[in-house]
PDB file of N, CA and C in Angstrom:
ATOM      1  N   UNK A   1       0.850  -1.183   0.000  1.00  0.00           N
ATOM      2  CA  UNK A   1       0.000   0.000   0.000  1.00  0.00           C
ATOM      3  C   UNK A   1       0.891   1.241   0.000  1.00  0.00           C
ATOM      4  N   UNK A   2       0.973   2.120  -0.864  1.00  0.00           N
ATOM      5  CA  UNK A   2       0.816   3.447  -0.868  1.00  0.00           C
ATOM      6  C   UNK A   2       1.174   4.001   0.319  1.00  0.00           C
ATOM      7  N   UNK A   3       2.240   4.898   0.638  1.00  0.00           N
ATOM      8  CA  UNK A   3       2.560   6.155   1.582  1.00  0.00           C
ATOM      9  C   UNK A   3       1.504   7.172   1.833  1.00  0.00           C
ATOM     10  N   UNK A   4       1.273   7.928   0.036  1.00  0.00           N
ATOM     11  CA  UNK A   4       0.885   9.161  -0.111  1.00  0.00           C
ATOM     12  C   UNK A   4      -0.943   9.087   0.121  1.00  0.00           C
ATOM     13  N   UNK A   5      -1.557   9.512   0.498  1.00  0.00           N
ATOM     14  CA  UNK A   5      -3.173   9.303   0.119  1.00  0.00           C
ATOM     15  C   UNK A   5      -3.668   9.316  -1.465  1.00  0.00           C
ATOM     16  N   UNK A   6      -4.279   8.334  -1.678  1.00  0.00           N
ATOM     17  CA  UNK A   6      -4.416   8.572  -3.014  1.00  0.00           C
ATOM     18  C   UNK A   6      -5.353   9.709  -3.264  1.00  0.00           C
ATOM     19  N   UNK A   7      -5.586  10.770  -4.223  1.00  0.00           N
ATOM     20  CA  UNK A   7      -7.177  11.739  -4.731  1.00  0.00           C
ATOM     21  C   UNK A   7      -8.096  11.097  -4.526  1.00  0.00           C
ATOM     22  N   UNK A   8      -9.150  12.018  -4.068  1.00  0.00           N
ATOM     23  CA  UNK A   8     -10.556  11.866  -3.994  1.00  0.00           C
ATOM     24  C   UNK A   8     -10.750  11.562  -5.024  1.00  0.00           C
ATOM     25  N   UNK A   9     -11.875  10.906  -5.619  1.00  0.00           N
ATOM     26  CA  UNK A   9     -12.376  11.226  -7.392  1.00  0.00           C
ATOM     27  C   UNK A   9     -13.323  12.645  -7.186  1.00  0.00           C
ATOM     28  N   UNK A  10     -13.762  12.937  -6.428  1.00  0.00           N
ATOM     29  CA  UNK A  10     -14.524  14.305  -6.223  1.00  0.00           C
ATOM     30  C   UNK A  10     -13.446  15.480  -6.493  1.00  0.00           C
ATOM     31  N   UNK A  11     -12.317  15.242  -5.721  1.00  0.00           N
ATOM     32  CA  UNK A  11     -11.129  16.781  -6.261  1.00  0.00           C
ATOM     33  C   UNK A  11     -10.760  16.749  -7.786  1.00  0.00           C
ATOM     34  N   UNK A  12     -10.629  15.171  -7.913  1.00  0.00           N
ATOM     35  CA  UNK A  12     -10.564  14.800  -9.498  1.00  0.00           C
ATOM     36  C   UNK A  12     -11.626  15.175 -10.807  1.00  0.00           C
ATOM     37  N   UNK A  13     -12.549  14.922 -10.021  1.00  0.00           N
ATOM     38  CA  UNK A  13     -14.155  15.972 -10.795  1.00  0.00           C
ATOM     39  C   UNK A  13     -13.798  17.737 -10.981  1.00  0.00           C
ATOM     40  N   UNK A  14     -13.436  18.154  -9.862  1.00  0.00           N
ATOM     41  CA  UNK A  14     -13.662  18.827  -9.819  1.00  0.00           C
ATOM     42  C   UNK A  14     -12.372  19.927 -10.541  1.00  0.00           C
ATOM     43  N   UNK A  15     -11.441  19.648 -10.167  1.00  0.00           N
ATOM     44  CA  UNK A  15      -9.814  20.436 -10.425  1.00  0.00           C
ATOM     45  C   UNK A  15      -9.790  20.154 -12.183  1.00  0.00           C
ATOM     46  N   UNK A  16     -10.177  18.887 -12.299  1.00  0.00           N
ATOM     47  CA  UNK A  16      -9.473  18.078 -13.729  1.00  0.00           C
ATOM     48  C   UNK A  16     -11.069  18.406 -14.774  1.00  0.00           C
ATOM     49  N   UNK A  17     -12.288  18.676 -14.288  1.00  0.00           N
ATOM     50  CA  UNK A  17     -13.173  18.956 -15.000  1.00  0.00           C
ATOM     51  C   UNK A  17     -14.067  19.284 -15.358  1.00  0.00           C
ATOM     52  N   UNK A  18     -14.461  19.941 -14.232  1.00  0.00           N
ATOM     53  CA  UNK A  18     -15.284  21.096 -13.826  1.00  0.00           C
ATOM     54  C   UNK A  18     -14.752  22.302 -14.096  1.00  0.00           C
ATOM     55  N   UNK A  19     -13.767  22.928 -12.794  1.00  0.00           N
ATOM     56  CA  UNK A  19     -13.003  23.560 -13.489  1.00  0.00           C
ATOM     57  C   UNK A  19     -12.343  24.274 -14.806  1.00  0.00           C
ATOM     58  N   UNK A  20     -11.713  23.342 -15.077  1.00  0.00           N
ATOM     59  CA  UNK A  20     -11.432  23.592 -16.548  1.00  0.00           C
ATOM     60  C   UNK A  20     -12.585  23.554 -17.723  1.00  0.00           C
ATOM     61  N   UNK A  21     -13.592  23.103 -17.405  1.00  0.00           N
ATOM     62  CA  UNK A  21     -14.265  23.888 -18.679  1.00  0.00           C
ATOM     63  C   UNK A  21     -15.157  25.032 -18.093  1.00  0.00           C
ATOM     64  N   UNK A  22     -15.225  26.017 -16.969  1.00  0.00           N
ATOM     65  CA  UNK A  22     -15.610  26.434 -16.797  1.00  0.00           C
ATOM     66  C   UNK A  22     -17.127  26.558 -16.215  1.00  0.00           C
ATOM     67  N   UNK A  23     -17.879  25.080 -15.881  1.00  0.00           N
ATOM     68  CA  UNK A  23     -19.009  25.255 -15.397  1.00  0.00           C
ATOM     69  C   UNK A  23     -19.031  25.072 -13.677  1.00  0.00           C
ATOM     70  N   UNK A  24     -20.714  25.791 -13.393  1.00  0.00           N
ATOM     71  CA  UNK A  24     -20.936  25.996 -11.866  1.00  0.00           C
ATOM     72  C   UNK A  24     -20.779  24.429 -11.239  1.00  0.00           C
ATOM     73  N   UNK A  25     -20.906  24.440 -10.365  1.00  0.00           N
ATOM     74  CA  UNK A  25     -21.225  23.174  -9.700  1.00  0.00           C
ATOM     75  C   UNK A  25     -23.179  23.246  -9.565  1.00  0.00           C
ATOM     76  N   UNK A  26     -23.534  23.931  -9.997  1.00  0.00           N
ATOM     77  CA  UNK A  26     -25.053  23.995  -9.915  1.00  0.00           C
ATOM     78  C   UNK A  26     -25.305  23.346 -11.233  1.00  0.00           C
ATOM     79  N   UNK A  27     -24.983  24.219 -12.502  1.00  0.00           N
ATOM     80  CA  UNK A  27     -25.167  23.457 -13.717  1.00  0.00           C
ATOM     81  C   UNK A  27     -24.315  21.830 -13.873  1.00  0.00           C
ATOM     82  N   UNK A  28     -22.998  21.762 -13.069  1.00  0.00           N
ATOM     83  CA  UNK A  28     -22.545  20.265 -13.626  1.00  0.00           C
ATOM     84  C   UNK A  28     -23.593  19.631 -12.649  1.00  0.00           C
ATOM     85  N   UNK A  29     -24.431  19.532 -11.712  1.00  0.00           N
ATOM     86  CA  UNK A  29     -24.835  18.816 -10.999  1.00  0.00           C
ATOM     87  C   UNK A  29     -26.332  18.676 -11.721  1.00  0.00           C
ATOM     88  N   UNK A  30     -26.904  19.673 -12.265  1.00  0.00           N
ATOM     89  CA  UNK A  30     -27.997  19.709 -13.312  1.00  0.00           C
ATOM     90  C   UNK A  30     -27.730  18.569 -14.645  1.00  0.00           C
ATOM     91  N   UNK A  31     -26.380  18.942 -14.985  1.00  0.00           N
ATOM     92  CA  UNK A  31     -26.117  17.926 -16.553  1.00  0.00           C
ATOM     93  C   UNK A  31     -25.824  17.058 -15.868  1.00  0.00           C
ATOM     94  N   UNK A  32     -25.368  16.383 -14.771  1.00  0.00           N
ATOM     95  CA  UNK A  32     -25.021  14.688 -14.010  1.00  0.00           C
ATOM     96  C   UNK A  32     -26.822  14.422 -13.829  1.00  0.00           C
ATOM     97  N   UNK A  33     -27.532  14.749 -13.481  1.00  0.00           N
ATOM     98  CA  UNK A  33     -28.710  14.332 -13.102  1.00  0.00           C
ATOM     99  C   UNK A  33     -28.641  14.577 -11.782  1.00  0.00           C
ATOM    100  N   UNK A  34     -28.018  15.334 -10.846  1.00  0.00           N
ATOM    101  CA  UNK A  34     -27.986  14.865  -9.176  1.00  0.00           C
ATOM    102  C   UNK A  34     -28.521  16.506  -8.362  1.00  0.00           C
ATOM    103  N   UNK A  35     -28.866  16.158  -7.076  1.00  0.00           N
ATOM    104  CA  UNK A  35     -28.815  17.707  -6.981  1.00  0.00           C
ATOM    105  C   UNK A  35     -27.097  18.138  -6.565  1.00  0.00           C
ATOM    106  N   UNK A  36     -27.449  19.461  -6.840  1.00  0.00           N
ATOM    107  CA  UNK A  36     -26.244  20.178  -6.221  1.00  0.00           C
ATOM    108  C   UNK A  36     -25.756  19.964  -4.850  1.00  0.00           C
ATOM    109  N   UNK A  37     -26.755  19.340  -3.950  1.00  0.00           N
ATOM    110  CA  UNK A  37     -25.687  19.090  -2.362  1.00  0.00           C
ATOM    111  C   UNK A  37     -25.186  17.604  -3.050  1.00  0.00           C
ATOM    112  N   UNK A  38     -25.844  16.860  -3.932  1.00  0.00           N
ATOM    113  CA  UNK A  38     -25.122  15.832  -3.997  1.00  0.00           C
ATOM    114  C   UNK A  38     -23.514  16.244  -4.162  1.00  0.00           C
ATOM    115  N   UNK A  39     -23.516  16.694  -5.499  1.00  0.00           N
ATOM    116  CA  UNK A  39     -22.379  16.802  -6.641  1.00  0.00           C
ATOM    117  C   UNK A  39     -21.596  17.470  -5.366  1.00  0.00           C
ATOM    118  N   UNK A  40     -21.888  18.937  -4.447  1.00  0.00           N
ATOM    119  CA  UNK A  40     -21.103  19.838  -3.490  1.00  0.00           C
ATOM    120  C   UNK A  40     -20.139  18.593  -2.432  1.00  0.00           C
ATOM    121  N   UNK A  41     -21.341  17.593  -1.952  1.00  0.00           N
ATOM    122  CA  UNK A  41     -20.516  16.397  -0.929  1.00  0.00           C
ATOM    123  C   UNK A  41     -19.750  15.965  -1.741  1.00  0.00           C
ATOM    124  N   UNK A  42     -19.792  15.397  -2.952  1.00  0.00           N
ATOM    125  CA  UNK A  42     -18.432  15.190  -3.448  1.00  0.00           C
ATOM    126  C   UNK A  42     -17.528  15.563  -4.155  1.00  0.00           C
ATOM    127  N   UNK A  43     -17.597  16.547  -4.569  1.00  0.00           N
ATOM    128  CA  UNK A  43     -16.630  17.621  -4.855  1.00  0.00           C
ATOM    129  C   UNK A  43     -15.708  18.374  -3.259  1.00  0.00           C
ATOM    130  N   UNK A  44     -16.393  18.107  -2.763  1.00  0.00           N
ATOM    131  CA  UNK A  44     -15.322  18.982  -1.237  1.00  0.00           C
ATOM    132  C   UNK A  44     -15.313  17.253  -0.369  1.00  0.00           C
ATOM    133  N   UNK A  45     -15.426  16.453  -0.982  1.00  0.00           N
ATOM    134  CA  UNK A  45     -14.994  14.943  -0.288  1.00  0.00           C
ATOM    135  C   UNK A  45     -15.634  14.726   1.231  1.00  0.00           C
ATOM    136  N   UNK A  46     -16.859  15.480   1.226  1.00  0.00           N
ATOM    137  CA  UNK A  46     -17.535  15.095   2.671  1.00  0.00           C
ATOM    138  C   UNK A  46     -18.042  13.615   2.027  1.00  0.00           C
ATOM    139  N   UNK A  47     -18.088  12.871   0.557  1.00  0.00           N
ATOM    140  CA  UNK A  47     -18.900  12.090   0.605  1.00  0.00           C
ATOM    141  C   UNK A  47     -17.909  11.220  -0.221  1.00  0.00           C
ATOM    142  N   UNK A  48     -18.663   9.850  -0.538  1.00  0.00           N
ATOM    143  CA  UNK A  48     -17.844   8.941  -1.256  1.00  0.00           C
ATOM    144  C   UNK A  48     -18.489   9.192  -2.679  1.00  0.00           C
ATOM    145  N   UNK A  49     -17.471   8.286  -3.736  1.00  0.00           N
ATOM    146  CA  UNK A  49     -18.609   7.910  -5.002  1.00  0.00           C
ATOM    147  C   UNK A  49     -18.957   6.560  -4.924  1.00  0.00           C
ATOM    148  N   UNK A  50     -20.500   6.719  -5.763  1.00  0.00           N
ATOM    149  CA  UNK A  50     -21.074   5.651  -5.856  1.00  0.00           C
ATOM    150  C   UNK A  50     -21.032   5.410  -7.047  1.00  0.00           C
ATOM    151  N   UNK A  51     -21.175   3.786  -6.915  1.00  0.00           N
ATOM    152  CA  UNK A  51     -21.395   3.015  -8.705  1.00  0.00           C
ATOM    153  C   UNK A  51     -22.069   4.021  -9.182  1.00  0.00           C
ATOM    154  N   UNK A  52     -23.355   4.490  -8.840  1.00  0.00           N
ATOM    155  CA  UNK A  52     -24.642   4.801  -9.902  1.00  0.00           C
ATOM    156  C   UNK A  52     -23.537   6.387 -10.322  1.00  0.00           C
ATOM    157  N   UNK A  53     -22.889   7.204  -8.940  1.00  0.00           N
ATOM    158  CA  UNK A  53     -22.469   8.438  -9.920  1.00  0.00           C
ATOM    159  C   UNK A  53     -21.642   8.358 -10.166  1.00  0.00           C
ATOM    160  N   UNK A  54     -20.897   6.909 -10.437  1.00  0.00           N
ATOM    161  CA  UNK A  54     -19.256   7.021 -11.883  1.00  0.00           C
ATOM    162  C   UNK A  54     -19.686   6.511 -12.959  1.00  0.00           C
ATOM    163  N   UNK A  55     -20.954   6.106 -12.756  1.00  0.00           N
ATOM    164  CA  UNK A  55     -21.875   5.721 -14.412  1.00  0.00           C
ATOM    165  C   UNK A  55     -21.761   7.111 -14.906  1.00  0.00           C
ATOM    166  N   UNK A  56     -22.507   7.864 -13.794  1.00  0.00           N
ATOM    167  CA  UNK A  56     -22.813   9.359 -14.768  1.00  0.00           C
ATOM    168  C   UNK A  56     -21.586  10.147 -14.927  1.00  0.00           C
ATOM    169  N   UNK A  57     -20.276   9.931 -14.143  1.00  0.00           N
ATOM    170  CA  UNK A  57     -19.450  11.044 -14.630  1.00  0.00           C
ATOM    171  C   UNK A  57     -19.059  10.548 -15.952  1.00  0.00           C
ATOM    172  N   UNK A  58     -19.029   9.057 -15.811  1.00  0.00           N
ATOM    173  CA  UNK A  58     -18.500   8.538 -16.972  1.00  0.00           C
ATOM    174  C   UNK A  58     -19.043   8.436 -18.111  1.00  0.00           C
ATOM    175  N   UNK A  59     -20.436   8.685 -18.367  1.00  0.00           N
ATOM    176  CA  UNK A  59     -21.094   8.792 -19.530  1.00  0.00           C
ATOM    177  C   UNK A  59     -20.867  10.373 -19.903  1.00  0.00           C
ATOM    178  N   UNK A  60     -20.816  11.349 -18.831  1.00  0.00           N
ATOM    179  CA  UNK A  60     -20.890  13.341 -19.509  1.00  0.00           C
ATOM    180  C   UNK A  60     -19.407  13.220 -19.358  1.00  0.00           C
ATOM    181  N   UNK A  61     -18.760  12.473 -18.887  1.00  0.00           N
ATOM    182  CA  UNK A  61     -16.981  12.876 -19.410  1.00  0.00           C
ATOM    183  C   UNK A  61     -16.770  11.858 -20.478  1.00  0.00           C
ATOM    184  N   UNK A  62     -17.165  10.791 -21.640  1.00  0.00           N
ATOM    185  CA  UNK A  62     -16.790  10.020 -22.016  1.00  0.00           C
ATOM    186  C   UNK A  62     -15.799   8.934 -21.545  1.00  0.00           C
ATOM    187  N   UNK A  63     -15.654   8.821 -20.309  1.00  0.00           N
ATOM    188  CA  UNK A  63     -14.247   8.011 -19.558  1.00  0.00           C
ATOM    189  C   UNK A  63     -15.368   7.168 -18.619  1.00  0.00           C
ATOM    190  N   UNK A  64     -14.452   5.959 -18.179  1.00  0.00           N
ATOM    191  CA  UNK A  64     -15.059   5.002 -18.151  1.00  0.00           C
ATOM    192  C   UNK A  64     -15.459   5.068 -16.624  1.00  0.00           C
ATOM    193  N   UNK A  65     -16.672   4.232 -15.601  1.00  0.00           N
ATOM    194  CA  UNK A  65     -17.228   4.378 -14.356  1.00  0.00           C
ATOM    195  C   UNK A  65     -16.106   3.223 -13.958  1.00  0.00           C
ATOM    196  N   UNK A  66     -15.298   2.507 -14.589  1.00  0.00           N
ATOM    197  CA  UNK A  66     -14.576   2.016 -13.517  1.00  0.00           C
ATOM    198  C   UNK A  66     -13.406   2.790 -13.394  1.00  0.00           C
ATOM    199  N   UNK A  67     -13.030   3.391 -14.060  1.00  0.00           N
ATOM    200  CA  UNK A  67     -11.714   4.726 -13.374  1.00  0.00           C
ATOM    201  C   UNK A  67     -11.949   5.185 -12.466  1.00  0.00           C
ATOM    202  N   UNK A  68     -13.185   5.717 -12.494  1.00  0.00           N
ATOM    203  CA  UNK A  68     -13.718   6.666 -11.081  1.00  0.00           C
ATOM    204  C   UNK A  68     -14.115   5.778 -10.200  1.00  0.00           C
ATOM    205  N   UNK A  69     -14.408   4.453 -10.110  1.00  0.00           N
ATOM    206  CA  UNK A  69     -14.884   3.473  -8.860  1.00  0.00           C
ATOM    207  C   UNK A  69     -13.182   3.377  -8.676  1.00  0.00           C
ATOM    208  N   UNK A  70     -12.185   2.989  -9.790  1.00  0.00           N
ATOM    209  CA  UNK A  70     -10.715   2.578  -8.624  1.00  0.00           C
ATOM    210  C   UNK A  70     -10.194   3.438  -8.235  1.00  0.00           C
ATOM    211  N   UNK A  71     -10.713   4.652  -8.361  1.00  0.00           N
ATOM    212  CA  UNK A  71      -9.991   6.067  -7.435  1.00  0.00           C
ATOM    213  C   UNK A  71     -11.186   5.698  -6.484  1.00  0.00           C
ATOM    214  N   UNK A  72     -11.962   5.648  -6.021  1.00  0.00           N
ATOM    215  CA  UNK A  72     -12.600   5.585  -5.032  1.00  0.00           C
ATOM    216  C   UNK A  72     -12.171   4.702  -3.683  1.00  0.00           C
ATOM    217  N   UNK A  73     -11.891   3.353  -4.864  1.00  0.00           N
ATOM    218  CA  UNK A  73     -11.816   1.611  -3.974  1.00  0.00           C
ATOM    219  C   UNK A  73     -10.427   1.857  -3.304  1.00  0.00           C
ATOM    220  N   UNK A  74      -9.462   2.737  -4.078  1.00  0.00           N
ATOM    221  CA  UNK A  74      -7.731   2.912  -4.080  1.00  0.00           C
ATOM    222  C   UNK A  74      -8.084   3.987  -2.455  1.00  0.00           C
ATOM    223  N   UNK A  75      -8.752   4.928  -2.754  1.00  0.00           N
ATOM    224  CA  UNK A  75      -8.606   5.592  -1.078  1.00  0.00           C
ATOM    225  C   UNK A  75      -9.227   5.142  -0.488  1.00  0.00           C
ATOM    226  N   UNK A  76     -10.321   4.461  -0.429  1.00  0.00           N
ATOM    227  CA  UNK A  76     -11.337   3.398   0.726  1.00  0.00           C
ATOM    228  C   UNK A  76     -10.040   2.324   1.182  1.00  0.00           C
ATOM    229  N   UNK A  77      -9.503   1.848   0.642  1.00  0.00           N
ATOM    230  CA  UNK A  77      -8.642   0.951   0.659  1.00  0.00           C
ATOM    231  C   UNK A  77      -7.588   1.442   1.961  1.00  0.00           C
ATOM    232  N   UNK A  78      -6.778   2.905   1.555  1.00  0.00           N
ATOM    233  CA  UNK A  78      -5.667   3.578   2.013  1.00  0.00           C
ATOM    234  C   UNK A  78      -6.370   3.953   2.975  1.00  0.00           C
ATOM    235  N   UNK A  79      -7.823   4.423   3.496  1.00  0.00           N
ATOM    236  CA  UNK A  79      -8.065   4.687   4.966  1.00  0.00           C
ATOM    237  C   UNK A  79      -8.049   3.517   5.705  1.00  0.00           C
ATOM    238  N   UNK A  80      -8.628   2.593   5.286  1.00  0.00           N
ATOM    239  CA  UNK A  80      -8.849   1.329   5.684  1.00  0.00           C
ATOM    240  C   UNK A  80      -7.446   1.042   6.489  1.00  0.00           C
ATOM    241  N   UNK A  81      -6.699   0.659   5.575  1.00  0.00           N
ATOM    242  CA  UNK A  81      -5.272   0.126   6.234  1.00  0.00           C
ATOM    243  C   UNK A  81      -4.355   1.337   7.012  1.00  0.00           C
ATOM    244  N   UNK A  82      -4.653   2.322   6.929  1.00  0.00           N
ATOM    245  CA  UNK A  82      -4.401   3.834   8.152  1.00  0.00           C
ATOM    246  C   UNK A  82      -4.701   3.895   8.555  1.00  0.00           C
ATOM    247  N   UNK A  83      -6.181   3.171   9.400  1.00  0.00           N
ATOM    248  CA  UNK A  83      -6.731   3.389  10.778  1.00  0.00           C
ATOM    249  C   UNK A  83      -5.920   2.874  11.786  1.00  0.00           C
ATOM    250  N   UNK A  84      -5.776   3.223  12.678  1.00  0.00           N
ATOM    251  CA  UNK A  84      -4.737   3.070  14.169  1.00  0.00           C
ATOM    252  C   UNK A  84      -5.914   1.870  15.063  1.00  0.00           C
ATOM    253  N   UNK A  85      -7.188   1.383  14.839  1.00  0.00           N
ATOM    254  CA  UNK A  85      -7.759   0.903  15.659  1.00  0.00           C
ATOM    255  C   UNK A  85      -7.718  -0.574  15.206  1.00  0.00           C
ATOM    256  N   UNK A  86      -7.426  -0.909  13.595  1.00  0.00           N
ATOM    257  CA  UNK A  86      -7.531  -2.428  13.010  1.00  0.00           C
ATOM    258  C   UNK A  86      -6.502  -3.228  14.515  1.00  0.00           C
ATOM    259  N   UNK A  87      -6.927  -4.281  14.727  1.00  0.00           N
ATOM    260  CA  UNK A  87      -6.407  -5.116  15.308  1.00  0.00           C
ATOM    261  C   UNK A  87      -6.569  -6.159  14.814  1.00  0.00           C
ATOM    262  N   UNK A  88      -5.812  -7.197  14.735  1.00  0.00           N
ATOM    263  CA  UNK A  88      -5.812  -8.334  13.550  1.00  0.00           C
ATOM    264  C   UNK A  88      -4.945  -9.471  14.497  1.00  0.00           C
ATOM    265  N   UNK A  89      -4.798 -10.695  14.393  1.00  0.00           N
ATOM    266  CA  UNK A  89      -4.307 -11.773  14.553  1.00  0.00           C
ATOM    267  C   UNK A  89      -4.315 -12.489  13.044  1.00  0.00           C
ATOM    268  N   UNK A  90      -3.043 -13.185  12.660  1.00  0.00           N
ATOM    269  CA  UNK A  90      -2.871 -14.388  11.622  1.00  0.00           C
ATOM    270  C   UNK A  90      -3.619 -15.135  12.009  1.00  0.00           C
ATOM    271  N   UNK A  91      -4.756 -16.132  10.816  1.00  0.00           N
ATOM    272  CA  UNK A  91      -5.469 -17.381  10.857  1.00  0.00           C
ATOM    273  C   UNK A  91      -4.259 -18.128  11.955  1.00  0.00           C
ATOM    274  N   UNK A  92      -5.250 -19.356  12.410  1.00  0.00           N
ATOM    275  CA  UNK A  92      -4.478 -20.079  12.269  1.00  0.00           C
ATOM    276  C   UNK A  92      -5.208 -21.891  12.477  1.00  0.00           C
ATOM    277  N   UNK A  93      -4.088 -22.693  12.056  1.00  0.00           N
ATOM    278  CA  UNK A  93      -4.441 -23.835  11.766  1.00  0.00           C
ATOM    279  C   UNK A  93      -5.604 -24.675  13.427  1.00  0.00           C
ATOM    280  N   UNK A  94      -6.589 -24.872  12.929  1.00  0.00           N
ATOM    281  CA  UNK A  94      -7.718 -25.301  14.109  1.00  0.00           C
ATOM    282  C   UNK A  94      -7.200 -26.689  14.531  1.00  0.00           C
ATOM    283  N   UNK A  95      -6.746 -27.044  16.042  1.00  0.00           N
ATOM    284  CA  UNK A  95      -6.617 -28.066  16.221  1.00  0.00           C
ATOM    285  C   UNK A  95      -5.425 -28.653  16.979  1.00  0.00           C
TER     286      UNK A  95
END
């Protein structure tokens, strides 16, 4: 695993293509189908992505919903194994 945290896909929405073409987060959240607190939680990463909205980034960006699910699974992953509370023991053979 990874040192660095991997990107949100929401900063990735947002820096890499929102941004740059110049629309609100009111109108990209209008052309995704979602409301605007949706698209806002994940654009400022209060929220995760879901299957159903890397279908839609991936159909209005032409790029595919599993790019944006393995930026998702890649930092779910990196908090996962950075929590200080996992406690774990090796299997072991019964008997």
């Amino acid at each position: 695993m990874t040192k660095r945290k991997p990107t949100h896909p929401g900063e990735v929405l947002l820096e890499d293509v929102i941004k740059p073409l110049g629309v609100t987060i009111t109108q990209a959240a209008k052309d995704l189908g979602v409301t605007r607190k949706t698209l806002s939680e994940l654009v400022n990463q209060k929220a995760g992505l879901s299957p159903e909205m890397a279908v839609r980034i991936g159909e209005a960006t032409k790029t595919s919903a599993e790019s944006w699910l393995s930026m998702q699974m890649k930092l779910d992953l990196w908090n996962a194994s950075n929590k200080k509370s996992i406690n774990v023991r090796l299997f072991h053979k019964a008997g």
